[in-house]
C-alpha atoms as a PDB file:
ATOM      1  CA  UNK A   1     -84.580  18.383  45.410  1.00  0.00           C
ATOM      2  CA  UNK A   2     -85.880  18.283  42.047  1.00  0.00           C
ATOM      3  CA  UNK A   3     -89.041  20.942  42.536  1.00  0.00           C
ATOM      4  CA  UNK A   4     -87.099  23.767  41.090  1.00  0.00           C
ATOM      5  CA  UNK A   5     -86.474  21.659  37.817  1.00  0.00           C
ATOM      6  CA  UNK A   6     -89.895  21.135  37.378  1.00  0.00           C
ATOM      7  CA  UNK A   7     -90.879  24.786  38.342  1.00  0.00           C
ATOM      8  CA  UNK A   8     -87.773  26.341  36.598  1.00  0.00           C
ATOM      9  CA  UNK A   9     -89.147  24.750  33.529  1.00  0.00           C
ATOM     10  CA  UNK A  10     -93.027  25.373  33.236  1.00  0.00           C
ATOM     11  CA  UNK A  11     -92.653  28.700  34.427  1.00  0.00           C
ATOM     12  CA  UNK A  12     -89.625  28.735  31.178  1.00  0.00           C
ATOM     13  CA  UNK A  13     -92.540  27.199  28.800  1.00  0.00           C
ATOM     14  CA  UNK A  14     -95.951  29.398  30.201  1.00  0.00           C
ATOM     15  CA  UNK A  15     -93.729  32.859  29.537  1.00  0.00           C
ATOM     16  CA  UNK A  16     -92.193  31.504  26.055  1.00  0.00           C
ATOM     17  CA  UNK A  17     -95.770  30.762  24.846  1.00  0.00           C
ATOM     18  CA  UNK A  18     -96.704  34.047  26.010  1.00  0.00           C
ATOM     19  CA  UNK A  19     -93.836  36.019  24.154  1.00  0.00           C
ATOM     20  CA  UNK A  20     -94.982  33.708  20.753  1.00  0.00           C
ATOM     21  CA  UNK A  21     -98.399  35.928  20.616  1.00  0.00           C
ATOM     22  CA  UNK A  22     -96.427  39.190  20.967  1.00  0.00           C
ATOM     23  CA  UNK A  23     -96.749  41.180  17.099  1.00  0.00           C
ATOM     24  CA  UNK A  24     -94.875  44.536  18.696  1.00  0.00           C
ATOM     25  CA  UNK A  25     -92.411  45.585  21.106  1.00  0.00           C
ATOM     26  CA  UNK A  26     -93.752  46.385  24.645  1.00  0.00           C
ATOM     27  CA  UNK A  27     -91.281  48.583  26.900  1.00  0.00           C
ATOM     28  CA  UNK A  28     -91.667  49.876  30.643  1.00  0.00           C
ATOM     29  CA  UNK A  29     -88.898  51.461  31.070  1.00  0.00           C
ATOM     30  CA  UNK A  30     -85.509  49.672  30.495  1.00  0.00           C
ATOM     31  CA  UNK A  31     -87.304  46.416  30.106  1.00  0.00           C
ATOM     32  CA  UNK A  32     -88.762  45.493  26.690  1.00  0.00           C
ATOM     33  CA  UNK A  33     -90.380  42.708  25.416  1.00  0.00           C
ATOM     34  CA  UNK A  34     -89.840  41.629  22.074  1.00  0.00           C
ATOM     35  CA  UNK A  35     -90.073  38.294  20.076  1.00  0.00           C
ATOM     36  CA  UNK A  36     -86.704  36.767  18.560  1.00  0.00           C
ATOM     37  CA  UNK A  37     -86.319  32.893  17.290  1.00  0.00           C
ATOM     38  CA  UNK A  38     -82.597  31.864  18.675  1.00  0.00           C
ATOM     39  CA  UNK A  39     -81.232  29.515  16.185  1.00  0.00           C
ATOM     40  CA  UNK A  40     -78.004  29.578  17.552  1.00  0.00           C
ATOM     41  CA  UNK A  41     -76.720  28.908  20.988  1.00  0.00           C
ATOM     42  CA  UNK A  42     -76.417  31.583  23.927  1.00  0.00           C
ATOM     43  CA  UNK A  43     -77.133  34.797  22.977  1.00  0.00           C
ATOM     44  CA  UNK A  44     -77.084  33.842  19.285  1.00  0.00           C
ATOM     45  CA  UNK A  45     -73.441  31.995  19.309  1.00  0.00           C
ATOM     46  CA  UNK A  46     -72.811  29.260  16.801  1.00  0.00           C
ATOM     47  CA  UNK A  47     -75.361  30.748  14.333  1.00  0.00           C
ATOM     48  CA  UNK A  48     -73.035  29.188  11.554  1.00  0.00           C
ATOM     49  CA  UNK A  49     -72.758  25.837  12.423  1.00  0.00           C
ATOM     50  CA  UNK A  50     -74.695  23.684  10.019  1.00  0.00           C
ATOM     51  CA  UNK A  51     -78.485  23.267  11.296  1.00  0.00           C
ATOM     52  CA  UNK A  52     -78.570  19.571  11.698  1.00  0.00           C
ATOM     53  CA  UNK A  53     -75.406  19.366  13.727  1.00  0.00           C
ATOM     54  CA  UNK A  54     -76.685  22.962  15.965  1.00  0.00           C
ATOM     55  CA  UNK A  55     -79.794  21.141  16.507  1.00  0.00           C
ATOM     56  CA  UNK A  56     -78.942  17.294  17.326  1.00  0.00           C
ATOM     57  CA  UNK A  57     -75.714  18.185  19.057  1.00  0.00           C
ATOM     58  CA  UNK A  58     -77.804  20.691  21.518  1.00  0.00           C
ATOM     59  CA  UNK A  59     -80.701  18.928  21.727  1.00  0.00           C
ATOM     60  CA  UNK A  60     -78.831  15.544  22.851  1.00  0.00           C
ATOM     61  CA  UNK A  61     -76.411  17.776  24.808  1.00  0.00           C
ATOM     62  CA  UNK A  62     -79.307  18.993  26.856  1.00  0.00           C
ATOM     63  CA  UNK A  63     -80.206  14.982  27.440  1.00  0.00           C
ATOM     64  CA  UNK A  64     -76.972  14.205  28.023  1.00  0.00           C
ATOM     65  CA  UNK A  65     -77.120  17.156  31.045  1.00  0.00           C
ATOM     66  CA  UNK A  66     -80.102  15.818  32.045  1.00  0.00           C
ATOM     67  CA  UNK A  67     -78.763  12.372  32.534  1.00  0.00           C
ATOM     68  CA  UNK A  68     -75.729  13.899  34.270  1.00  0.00           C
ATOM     69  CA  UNK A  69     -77.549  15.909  36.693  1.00  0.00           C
ATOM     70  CA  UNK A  70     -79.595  12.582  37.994  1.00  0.00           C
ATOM     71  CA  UNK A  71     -76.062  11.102  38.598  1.00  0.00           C
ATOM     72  CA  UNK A  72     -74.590  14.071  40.260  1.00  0.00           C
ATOM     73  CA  UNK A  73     -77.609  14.369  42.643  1.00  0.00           C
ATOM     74  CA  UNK A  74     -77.193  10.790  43.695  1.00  0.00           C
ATOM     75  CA  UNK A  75     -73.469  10.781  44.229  1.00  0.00           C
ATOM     76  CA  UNK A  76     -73.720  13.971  45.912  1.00  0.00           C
ATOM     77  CA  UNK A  77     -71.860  13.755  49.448  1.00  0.00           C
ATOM     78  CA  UNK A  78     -73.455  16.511  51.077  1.00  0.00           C
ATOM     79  CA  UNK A  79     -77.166  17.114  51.741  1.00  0.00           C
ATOM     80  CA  UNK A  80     -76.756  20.511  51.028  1.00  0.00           C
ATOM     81  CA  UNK A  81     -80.036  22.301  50.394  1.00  0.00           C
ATOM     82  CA  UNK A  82     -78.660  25.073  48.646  1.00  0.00           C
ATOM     83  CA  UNK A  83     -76.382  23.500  46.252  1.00  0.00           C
ATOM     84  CA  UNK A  84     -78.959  21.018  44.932  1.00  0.00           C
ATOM     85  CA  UNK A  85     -81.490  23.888  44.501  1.00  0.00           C
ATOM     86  CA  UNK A  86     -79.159  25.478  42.389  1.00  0.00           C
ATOM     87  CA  UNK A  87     -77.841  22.405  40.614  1.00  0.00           C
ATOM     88  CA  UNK A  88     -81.774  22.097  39.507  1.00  0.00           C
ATOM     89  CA  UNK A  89     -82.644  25.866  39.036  1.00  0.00           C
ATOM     90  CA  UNK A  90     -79.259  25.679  36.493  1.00  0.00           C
ATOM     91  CA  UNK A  91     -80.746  22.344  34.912  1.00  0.00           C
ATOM     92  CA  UNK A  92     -84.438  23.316  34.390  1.00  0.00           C
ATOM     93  CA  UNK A  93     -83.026  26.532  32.599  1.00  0.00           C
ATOM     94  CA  UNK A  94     -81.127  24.417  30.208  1.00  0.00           C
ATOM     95  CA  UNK A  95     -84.202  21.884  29.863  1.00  0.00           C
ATOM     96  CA  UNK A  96     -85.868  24.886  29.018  1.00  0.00           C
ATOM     97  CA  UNK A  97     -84.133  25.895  25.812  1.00  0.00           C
ATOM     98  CA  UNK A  98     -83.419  22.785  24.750  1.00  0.00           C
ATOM     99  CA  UNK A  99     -87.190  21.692  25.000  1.00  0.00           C
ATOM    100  CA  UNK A 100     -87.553  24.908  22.011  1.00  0.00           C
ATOM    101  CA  UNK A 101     -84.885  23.310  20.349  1.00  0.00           C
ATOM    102  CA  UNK A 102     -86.575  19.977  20.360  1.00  0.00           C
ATOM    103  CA  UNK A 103     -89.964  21.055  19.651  1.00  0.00           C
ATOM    104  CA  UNK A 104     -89.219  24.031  16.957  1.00  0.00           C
ATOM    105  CA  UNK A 105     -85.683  23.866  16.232  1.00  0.00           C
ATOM    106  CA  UNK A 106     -85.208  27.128  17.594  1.00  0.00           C
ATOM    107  CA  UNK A 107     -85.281  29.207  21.058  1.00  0.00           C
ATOM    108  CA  UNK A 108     -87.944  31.723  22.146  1.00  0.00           C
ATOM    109  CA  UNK A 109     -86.345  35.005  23.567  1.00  0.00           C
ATOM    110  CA  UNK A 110     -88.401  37.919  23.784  1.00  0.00           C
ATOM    111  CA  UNK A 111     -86.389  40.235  27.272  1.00  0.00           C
ATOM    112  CA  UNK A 112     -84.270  42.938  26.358  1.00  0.00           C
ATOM    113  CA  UNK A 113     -82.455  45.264  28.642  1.00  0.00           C
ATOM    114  CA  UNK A 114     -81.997  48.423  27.126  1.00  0.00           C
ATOM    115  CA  UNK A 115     -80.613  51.953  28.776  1.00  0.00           C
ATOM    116  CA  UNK A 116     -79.098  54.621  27.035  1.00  0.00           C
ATOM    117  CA  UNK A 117     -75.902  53.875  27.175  1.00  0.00           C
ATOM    118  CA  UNK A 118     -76.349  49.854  27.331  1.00  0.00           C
ATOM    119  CA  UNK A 119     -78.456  47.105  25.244  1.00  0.00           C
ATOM    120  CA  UNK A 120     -78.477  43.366  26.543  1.00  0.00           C
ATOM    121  CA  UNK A 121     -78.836  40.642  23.222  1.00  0.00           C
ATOM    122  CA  UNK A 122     -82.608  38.712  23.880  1.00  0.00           C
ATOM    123  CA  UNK A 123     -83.242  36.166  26.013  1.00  0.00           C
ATOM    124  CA  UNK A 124     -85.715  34.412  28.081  1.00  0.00           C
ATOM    125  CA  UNK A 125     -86.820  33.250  31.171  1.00  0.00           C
ATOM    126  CA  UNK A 126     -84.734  30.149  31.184  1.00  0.00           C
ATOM    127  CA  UNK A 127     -81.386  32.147  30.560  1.00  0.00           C
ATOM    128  CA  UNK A 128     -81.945  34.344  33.319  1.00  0.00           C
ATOM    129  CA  UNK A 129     -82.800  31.939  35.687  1.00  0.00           C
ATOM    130  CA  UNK A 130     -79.786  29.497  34.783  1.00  0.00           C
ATOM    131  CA  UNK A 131     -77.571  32.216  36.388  1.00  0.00           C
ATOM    132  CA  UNK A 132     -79.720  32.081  39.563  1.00  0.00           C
ATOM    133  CA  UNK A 133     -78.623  28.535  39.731  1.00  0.00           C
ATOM    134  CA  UNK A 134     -74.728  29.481  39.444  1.00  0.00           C
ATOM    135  CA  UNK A 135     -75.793  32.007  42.067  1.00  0.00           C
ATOM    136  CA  UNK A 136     -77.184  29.187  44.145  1.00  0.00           C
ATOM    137  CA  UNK A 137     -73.916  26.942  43.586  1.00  0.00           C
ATOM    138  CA  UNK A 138     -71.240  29.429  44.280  1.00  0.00           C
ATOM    139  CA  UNK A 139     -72.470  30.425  47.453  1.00  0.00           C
ATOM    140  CA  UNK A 140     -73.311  26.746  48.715  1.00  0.00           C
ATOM    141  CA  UNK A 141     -69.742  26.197  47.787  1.00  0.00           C
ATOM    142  CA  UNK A 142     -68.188  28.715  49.435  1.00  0.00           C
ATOM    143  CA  UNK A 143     -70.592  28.605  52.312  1.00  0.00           C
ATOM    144  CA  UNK A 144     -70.126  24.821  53.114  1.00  0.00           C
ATOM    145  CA  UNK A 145     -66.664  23.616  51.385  1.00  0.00           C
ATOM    146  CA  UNK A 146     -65.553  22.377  54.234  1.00  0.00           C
ATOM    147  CA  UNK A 147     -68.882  20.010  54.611  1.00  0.00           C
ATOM    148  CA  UNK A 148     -68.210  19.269  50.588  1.00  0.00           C
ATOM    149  CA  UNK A 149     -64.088  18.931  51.011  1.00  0.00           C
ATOM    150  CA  UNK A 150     -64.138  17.787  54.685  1.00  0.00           C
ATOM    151  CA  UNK A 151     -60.459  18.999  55.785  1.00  0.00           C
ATOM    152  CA  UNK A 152     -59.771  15.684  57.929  1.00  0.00           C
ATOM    153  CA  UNK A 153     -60.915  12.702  56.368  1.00  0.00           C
ATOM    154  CA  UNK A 154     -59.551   9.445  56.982  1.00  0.00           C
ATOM    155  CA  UNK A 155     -60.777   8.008  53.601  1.00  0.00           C
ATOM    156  CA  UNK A 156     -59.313  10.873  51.742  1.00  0.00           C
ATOM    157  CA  UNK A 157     -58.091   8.973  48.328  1.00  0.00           C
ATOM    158  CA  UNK A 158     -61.054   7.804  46.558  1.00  0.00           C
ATOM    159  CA  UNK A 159     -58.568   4.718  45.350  1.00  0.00           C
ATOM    160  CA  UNK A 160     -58.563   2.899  48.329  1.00  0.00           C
ATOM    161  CA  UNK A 161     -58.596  -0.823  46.544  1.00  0.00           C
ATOM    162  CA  UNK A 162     -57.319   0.453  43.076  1.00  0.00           C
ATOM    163  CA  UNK A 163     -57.904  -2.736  41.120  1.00  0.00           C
ATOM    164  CA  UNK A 164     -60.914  -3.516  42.003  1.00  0.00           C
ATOM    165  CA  UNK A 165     -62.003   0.061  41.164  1.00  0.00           C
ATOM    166  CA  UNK A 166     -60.510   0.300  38.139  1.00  0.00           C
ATOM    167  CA  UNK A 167     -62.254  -3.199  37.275  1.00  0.00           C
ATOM    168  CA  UNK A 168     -65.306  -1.665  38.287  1.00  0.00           C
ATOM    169  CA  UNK A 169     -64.981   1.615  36.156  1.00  0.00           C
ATOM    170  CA  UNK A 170     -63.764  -0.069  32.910  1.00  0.00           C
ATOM    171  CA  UNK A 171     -66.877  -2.771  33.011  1.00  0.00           C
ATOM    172  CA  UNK A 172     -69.330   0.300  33.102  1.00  0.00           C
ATOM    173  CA  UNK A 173     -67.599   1.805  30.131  1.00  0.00           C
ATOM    174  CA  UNK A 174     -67.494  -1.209  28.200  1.00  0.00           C
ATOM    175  CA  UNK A 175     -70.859  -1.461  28.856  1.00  0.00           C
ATOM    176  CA  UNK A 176     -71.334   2.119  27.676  1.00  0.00           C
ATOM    177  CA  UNK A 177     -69.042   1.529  24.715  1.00  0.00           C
ATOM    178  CA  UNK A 178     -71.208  -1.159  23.490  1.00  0.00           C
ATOM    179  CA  UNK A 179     -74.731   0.568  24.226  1.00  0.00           C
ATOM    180  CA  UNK A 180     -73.087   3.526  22.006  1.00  0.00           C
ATOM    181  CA  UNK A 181     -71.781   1.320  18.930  1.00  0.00           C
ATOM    182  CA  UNK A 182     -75.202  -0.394  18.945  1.00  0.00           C
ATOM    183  CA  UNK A 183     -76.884   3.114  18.754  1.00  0.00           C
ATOM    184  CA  UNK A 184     -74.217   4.185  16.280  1.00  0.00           C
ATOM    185  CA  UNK A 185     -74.978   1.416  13.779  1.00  0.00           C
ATOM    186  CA  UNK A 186     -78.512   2.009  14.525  1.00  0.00           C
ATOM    187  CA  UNK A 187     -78.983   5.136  13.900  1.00  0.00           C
ATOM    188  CA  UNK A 188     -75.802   5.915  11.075  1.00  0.00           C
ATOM    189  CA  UNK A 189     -77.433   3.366   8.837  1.00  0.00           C
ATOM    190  CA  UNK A 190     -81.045   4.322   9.047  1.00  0.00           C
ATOM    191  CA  UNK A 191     -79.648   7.980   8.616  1.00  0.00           C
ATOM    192  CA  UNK A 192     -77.828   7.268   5.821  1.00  0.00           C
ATOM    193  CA  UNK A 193     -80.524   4.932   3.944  1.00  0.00           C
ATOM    194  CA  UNK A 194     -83.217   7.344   4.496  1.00  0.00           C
ATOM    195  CA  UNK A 195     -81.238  11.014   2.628  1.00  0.00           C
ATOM    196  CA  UNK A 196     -80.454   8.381   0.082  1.00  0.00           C
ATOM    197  CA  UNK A 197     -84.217   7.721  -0.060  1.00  0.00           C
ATOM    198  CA  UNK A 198     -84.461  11.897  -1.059  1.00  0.00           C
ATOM    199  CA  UNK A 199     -81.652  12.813  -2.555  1.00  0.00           C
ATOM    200  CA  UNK A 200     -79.899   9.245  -4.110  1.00  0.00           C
ATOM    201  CA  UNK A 201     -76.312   8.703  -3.589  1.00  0.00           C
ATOM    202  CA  UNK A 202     -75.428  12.183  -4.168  1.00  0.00           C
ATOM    203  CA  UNK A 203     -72.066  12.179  -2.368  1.00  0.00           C
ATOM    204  CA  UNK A 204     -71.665  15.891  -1.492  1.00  0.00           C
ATOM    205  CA  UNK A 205     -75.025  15.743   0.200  1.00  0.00           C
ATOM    206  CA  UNK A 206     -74.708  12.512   2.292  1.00  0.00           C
ATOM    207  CA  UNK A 207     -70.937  13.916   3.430  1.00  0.00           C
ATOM    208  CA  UNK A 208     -72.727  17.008   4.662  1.00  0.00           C
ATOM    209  CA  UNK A 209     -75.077  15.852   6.652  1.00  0.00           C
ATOM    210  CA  UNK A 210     -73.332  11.875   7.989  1.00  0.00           C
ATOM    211  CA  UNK A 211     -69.518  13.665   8.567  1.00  0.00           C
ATOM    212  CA  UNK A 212     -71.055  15.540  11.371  1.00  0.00           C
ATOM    213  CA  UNK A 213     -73.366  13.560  12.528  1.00  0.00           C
ATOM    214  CA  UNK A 214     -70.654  10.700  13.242  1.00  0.00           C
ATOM    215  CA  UNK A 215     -68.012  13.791  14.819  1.00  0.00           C
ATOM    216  CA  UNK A 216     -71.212  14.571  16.872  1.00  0.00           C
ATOM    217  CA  UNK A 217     -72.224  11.331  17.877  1.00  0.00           C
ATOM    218  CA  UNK A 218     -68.373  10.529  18.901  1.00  0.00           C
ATOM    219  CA  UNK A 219     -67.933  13.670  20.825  1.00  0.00           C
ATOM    220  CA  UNK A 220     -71.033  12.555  22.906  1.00  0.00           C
ATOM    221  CA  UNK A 221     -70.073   8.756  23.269  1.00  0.00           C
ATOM    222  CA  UNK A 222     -66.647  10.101  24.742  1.00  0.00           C
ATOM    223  CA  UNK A 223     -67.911  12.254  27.220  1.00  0.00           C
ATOM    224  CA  UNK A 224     -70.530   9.665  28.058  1.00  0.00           C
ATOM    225  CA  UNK A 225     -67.488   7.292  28.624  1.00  0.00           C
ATOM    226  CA  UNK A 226     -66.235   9.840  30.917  1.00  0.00           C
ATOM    227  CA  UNK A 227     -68.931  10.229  33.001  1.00  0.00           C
ATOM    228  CA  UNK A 228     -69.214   6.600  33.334  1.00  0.00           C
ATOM    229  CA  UNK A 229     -65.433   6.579  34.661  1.00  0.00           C
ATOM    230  CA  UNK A 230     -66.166   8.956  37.125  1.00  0.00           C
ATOM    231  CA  UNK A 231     -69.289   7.213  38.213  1.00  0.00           C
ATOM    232  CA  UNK A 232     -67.830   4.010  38.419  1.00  0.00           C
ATOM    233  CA  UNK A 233     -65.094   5.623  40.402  1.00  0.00           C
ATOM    234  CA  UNK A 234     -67.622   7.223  43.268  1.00  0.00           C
ATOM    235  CA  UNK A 235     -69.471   4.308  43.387  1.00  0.00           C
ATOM    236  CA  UNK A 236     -66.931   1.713  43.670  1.00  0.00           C
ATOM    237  CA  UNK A 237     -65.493   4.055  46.047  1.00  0.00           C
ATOM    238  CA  UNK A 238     -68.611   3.420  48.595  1.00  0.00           C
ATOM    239  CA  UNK A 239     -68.526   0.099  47.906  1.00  0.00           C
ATOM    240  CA  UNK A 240     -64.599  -0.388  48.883  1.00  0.00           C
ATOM    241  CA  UNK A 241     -64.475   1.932  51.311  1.00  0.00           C
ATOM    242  CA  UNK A 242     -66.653   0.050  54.204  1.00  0.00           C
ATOM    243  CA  UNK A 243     -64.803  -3.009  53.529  1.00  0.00           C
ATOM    244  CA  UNK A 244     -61.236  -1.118  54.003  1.00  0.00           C
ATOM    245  CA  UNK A 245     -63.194   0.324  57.109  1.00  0.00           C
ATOM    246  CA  UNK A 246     -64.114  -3.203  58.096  1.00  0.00           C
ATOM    247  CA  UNK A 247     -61.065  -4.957  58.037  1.00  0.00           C
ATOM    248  CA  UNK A 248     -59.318  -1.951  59.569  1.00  0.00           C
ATOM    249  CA  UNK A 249     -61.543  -1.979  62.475  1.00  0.00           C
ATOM    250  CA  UNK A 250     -60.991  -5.752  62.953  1.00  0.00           C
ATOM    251  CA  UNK A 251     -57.220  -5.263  62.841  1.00  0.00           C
ATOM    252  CA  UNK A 252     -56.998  -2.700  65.351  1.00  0.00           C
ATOM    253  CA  UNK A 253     -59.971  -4.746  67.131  1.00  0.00           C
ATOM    254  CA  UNK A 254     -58.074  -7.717  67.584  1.00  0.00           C
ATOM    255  CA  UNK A 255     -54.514  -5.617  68.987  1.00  0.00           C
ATOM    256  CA  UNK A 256     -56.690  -4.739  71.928  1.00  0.00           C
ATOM    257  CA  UNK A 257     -57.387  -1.270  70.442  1.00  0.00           C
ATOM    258  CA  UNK A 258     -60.957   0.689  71.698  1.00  0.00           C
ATOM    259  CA  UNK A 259     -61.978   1.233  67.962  1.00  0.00           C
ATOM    260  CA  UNK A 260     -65.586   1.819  66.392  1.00  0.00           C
ATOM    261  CA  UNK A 261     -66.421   1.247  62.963  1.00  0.00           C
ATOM    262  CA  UNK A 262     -68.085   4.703  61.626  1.00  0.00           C
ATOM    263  CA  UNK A 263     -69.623   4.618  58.197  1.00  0.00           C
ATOM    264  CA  UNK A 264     -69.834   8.006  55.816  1.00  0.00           C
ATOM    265  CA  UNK A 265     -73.901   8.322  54.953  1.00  0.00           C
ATOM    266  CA  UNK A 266     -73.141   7.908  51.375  1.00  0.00           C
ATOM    267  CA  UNK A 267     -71.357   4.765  52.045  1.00  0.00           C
ATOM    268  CA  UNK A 268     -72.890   1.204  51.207  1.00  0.00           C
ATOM    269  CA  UNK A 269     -73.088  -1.621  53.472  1.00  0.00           C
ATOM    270  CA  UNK A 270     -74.125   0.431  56.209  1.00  0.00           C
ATOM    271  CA  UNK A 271     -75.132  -2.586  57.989  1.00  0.00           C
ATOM    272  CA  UNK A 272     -71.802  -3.716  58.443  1.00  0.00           C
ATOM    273  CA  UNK A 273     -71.560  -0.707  61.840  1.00  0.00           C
ATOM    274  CA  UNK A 274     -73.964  -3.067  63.519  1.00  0.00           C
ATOM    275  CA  UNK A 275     -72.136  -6.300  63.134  1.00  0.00           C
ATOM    276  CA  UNK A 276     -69.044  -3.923  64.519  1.00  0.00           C
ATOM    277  CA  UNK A 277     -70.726  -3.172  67.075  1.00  0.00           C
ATOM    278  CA  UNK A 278     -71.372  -7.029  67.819  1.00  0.00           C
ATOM    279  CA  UNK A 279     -67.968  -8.246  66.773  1.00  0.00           C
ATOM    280  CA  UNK A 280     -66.553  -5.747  69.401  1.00  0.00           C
ATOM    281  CA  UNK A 281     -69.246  -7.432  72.095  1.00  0.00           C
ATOM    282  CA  UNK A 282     -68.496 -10.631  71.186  1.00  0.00           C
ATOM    283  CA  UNK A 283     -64.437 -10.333  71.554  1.00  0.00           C
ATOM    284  CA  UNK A 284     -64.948  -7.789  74.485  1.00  0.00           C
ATOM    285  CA  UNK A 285     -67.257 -10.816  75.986  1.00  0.00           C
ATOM    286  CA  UNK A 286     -64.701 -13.847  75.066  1.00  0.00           C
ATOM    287  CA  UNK A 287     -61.460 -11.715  77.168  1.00  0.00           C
ATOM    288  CA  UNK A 288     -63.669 -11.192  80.134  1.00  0.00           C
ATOM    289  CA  UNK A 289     -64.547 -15.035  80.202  1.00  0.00           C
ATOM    290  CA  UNK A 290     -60.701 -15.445  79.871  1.00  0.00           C
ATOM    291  CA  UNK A 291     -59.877 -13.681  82.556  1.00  0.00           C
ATOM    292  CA  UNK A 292     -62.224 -14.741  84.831  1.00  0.00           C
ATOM    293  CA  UNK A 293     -61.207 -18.707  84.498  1.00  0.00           C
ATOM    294  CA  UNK A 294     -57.585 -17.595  84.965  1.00  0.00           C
ATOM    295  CA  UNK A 295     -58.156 -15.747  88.571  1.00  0.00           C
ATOM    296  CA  UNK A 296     -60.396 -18.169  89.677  1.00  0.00           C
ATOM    297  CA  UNK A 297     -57.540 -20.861  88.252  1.00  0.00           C
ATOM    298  CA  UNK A 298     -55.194 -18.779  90.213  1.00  0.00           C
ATOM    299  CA  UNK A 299     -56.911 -18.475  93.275  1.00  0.00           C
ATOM    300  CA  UNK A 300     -58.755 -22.114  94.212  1.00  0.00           C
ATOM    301  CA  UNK A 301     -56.019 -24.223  95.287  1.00  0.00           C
ATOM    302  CA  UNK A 302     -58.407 -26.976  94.947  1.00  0.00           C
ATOM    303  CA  UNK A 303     -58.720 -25.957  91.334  1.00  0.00           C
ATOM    304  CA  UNK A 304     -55.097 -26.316  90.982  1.00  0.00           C
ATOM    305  CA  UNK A 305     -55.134 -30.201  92.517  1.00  0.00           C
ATOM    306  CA  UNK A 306     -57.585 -31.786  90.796  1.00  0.00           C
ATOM    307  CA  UNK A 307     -56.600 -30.039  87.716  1.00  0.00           C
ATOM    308  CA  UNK A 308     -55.309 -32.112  84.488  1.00  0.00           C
ATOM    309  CA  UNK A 309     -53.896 -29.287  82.896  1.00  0.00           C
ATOM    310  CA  UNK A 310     -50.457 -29.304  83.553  1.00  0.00           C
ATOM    311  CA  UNK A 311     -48.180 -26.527  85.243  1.00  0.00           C
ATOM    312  CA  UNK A 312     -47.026 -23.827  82.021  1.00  0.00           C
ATOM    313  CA  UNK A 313     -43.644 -23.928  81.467  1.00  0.00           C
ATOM    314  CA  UNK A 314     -41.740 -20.633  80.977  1.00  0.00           C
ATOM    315  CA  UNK A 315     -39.686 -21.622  78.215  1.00  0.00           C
ATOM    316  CA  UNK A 316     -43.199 -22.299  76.683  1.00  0.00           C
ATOM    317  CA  UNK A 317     -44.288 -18.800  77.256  1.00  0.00           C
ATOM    318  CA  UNK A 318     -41.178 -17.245  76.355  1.00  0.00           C
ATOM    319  CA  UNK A 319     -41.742 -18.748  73.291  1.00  0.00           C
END
């Protein structure tokens, strides 16, 4: 369900490019159209952050949503229609702005609400539609929660083999920690060698422009860490999840219990219901075969005379 991204965005760019020719205000009614240049966040916020940390820091943040939002759509539990509409109505809105940011270091807004007794601050396209998406997510939420938060769920911890999960999570964010201290290196040096090629070792100007660029670039790596951790957690979660469903349908298999091995659709090793499925033949098979040499044992006294097997003892049984 990534259509509404896509859609969400172009429509975003077609109407910004529009506004960018507008010289005058146009009005019908409360509605007025008007070009601003957003150099801060939302509604203007953040307007006096320096403009290399406002611009990188948004710009990457809207990557870094990006990124997120592929995750969260795969690791989503629930094919829920609704909630992944929204989830990429929200997104595209974001993509939107931060595309300006990327392009001209700024936002387009050009929509103003304005009655006589109430003015809205500009914005765009993208802005309005982002709160269609949070529309689109609290009502899938509240609509199907118990579809998201099934109430009875017999895999209801997501540590069901802790180590091994744990294991899992803290490889991917070693990986992740190295990726980012690779990039860091990268890109602090070349950063730093190239104001030094404008400016020389001026220290004031290096401090302002490296200091929050590395708080920046931590911030992000941290975050990215956590989303890594909570990836590997899902994931390892669908991997050790059929195998504690596996060995718990053996178990009760093998005490004579009628059990069936039922997979979630996320899970992994889906496979593994269909060699249930022939386990449970197999021993259902071997007990019938059992019990039919023992009755016919039993009941052909022929059986019994000719046989080498020697009479069972009841202190043997007992035991």
């Amino acid at each position: 369900m990534t259509a509404p991204l896509f859609l969400v965005w172009l429509a975003d760019l077609l109407t910004k490019q529009w506004a960018s020719k507008l010289t005058q205000t146009v009005s019908w009614g409360p509605l007025n159209l008007s070009l601003y240049h957003n150099h801060g966040v939302m509604l203007g916020l953040f307007l006096e952050l320096p403009s290399v940390l406002r611009i990188v820091t948004l710009s990457t943040g809207g990557a870094f949503l990006l990124c997120a939002y592929g995750l969260i759509q795969y690791l989503l539990p629930v094919k829920s229609l609704t909630l992944r509409a929204g989830l990429s109505i929200l997104i595209g809105g974001i993509i939107g702005n931060v595309t300006d940011r990327i392009v001209w270091g700024y936002v387009v807004d050009f929509i103003i609400i304005k009655t006589p007794w109430f003015m809205s601050p500009a914005f765009n396209l993208a802005d309005l539609l982002q709160w269609v998406g949070y529309g689109f997510i609290v009502f899938a939420i509240i609509r199907e929660n118990k579809n998201i938060w099934p109430e009875y769920d017999v895999r209801r911890s997501y540590w069901i083999h802790a180590k091994f999960q744990l294991k899992y999570c803290f490889m991917l964010m070693a990986v992740g920690f190295g990726l980012s201290l690779i990039s860091l290196v990268f890109s602090y040096t070349y950063f730093r060698v190239t104001i030094s090629e404008f400016v020389g070792n001026n220290s004031y100007i290096l401090n302002k422009f490296i200091i929050p660029y590395v708080g920046t670039y931590a911030l992000i790596s941290i975050m990215f860490s956590g989303i890594l951790f909570a990836m590997g957690k899902l994931v390892s979660h669908r991997i050790a999840g059929p195998i504690y469903a596996f060995e718990r349908f053996l178990l009760e298999t093998l005490e004579g219990k009628d059990s069936k091995l039922k997979l979630r659709n996320s899970d992994e090793f889906k496979h593994l219901e269909t060699v249930a499925e022939k386990v449970k033949e197999l021993i259902s098979d071997l007990k019938k075969d059992r019990t039919i040499q023992v009755v016919e044992f039993q009941e052909n006294p022929e059986i019994q005379k000719t046989s080498k097997i020697p009479p069972s003892d009841p202190r043997e049984e007992s035991a």
